[in-house]
Protein backbone atom coordinates (compact mmCIF):
# COMPACT_ATOMS: atom_id res chain seq x y z
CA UNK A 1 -11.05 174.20 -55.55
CA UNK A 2 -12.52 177.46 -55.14
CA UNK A 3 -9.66 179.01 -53.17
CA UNK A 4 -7.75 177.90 -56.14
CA UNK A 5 -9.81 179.27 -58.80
CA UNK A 6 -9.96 183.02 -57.08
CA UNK A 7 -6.37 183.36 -56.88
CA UNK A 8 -5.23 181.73 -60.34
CA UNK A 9 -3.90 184.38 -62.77
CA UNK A 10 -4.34 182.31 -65.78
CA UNK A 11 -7.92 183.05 -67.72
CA UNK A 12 -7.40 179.15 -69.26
CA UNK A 13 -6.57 177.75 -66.15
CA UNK A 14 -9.32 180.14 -64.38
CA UNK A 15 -12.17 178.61 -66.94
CA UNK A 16 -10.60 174.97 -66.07
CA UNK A 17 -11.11 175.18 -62.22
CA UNK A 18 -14.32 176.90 -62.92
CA UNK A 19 -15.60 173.94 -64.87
CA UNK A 20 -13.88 171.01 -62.58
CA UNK A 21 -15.83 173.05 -59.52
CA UNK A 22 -19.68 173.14 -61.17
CA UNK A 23 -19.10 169.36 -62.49
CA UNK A 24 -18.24 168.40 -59.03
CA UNK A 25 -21.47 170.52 -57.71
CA UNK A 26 -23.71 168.82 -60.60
CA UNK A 27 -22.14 165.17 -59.35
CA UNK A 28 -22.68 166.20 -55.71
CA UNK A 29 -26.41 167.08 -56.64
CA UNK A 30 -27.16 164.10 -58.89
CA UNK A 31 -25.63 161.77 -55.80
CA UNK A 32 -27.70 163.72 -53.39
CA UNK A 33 -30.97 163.11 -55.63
CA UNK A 34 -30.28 159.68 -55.95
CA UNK A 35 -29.98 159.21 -52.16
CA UNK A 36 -33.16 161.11 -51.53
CA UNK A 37 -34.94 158.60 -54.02
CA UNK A 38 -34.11 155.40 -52.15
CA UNK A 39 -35.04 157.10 -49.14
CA UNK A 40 -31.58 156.83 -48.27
CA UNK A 41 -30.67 160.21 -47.11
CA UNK A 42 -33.49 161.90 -45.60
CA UNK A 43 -32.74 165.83 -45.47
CA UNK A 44 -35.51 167.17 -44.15
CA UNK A 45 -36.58 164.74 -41.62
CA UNK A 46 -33.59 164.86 -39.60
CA UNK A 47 -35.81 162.00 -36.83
CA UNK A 48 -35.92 159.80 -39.79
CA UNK A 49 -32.35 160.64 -41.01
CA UNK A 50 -30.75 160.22 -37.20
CA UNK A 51 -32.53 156.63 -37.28
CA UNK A 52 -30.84 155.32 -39.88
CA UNK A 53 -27.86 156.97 -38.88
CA UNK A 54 -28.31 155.06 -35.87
CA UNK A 55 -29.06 151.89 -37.95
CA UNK A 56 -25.52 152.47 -40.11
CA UNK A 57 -23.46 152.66 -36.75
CA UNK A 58 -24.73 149.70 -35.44
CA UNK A 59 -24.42 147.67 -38.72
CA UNK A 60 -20.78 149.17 -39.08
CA UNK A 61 -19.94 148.09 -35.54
CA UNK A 62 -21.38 144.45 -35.83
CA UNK A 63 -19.12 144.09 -38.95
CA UNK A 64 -16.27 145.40 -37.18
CA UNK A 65 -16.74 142.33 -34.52
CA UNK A 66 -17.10 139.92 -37.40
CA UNK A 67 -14.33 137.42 -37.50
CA UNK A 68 -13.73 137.54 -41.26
CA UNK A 69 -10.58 135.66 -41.37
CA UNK A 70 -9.85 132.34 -39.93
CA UNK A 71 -7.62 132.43 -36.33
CA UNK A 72 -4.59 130.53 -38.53
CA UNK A 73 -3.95 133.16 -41.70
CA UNK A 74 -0.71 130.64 -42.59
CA UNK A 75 -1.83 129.50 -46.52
CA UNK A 76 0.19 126.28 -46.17
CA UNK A 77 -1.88 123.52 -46.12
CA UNK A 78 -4.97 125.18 -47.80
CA UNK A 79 -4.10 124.21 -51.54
CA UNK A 80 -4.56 120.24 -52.51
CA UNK A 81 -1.87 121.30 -55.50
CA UNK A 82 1.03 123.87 -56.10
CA UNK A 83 0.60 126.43 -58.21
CA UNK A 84 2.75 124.98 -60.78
CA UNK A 85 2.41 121.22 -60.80
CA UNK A 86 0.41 121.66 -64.31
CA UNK A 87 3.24 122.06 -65.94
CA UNK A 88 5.69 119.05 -64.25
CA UNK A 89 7.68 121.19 -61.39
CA UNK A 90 7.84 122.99 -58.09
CA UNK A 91 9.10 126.28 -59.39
CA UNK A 92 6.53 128.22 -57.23
């Protein structure tokens, strides 16, 4: 965004990157505010902060090893109807 707004020609266009860049700084600083409040982002105490980094890994990589789906992903079988015996027929 910034390369973009030096080298645009355009005053309009200049004053549109210019706002799209210091709403994205305000939304980046509002984010990081919020994370510091829940004491999720800890920015300067980088032992605290490499904990919980440590915490997210391992969290991440236990619900990578979850088996969220059942072995057999075939849906025949798993309906007691089809979808369009309400109205009389097996137009599905």
């Amino acid at each position: 965004m910034s390369i973009a707004l030096t080298e645009t020609a355009s005053p309009d266009v200049r004053a549109l990157l210019r706002n799209h860049l210091n709403q994205g700084i305000a939304m980046h600083q509002e984010i990081t505010e919020l994370m510091i409040r829940k004491k999720w982002f800890h920015p300067y105490e980088l032992n605290e902060q490499y904990q919980l980094d440590q915490l997210s890994a391992k969290n991440t990589v236990m619900i990578g090893q979850m088996n969220l789906f059942p072995e057999d992903t075939s849906r025949k079988g798993m309906f007691d109807r089809t979808p369009d015996e309400h109205i009389g027929g097996h137009k599905a």
